[in-house]
Protein backbone atom coordinates (compact mmCIF):
# COMPACT_ATOMS: atom_id res chain seq x y z
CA UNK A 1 -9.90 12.88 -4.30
CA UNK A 2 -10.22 9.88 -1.96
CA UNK A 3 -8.78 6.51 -2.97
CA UNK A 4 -10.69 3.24 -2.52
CA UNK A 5 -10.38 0.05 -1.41
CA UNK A 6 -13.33 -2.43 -0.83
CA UNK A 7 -13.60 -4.44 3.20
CA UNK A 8 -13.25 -8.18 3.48
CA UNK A 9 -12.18 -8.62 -0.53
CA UNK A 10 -8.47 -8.85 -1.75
CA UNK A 11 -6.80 -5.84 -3.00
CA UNK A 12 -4.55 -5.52 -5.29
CA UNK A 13 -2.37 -2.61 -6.74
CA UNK A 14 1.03 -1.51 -8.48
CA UNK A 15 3.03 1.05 -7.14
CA UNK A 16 5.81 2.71 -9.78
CA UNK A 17 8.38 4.85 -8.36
CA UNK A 18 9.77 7.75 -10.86
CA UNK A 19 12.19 10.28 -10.30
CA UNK A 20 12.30 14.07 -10.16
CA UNK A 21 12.33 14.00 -14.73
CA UNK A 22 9.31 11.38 -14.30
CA UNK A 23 11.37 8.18 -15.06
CA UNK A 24 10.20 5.26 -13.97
CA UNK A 25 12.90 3.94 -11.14
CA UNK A 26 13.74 0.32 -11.85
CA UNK A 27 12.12 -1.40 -8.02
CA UNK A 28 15.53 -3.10 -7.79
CA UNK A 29 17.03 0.22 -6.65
CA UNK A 30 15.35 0.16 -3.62
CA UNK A 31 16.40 -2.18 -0.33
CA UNK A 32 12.71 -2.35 1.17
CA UNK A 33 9.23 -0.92 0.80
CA UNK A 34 6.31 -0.22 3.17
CA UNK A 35 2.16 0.24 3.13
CA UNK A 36 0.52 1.22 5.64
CA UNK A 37 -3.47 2.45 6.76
CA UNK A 38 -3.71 4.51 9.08
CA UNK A 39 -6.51 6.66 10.83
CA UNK A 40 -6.43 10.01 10.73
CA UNK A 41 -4.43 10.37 14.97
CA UNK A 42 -1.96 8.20 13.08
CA UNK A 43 -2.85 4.52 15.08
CA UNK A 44 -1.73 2.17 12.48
CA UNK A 45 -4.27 -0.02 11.39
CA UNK A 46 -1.96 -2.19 8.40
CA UNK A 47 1.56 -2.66 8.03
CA UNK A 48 2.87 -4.31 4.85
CA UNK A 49 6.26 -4.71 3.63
CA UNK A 50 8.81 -6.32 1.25
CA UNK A 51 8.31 -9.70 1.34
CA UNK A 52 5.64 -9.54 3.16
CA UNK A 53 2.48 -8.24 1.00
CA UNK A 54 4.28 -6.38 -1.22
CA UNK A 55 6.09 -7.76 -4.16
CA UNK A 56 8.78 -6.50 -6.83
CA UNK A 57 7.17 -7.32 -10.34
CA UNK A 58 9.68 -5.89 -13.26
CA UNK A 59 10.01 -2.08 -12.08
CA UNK A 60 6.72 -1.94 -10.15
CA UNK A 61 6.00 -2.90 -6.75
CA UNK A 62 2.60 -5.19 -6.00
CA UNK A 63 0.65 -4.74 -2.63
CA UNK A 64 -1.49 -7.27 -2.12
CA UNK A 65 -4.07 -6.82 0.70
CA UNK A 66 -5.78 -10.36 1.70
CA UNK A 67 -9.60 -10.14 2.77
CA UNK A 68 -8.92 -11.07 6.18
CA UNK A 69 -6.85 -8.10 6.58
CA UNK A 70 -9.25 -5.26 6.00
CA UNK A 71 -12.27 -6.08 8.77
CA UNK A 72 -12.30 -1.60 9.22
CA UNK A 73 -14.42 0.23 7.15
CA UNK A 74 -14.43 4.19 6.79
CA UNK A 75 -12.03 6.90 6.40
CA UNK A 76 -8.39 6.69 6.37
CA UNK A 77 -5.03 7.73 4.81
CA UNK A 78 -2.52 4.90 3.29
CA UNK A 79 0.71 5.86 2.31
CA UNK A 80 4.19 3.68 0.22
CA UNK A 81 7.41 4.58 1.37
CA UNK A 82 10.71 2.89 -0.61
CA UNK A 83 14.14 2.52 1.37
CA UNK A 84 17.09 3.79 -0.78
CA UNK A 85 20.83 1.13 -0.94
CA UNK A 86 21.68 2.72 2.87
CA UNK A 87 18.64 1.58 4.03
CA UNK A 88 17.28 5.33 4.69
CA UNK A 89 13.39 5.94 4.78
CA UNK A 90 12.67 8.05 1.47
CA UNK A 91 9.67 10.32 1.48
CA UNK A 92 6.53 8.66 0.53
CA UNK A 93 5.78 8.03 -3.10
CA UNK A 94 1.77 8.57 -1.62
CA UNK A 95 0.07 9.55 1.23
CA UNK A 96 -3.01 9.60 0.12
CA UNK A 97 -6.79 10.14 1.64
CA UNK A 98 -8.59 6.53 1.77
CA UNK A 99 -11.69 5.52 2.29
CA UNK A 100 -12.69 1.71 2.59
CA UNK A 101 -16.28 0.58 1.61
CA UNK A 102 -18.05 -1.67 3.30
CA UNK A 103 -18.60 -5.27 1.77
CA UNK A 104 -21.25 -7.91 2.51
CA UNK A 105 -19.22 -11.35 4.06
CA UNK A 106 -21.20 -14.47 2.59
CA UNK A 107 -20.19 -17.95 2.46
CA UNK A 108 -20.91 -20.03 -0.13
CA UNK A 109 -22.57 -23.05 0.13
């Protein structure tokens, strides 16, 4: 199964990190946190991290994509990786398929 995301519109999505039982992992724990799109030769297309489209909110972490930021449309994979207290790359908590739908761009007047 594919995950979606819609071009030229804000996206928005939580991201909970659990651990091996299925606890969710207080976001605290974690020194940074990165989103990226990528196509499928592994050119990066979207690079979001802490502070910087992603968010903490309680033990979740928010990724919010502007519209302005998705102008690609088609097939892709997206993946969230956390960075544990040493600052070491974990592996990801996705890596996921993508595919991003096209949208209509109209101004209003």
């Amino acid at each position: 199964m594919r995950d979606l995301l819609s071009q030229h519109s804000d996206n928005k999505f939580r991201t909970s990190i659990t651990d091996a039982a299925g606890a969710i992992a207080s976001s605290s724990l974690f020194t940074n946190a990165e989103y990226l799109i990528a196509r499928s030769h592994g050119e990066i297309l979207l690079r979001l991290t802490l502070g910087n489209g992603i968010e903490r909110d309680g033990d979740d972490f928010v990724t919010t994509i502007d519209d302005s930021q998705i102008t690609f449309r088609g097939n892709f994979t997206h993946q969230f990786v956390v960075y544990d207290a040493a600052g070491n790359k974990l592996p990801p908590v996705f890596n996921n398929p993508l595919t991003i739908t096209q949208t209509l761009i109209q101004e209003i007047t």
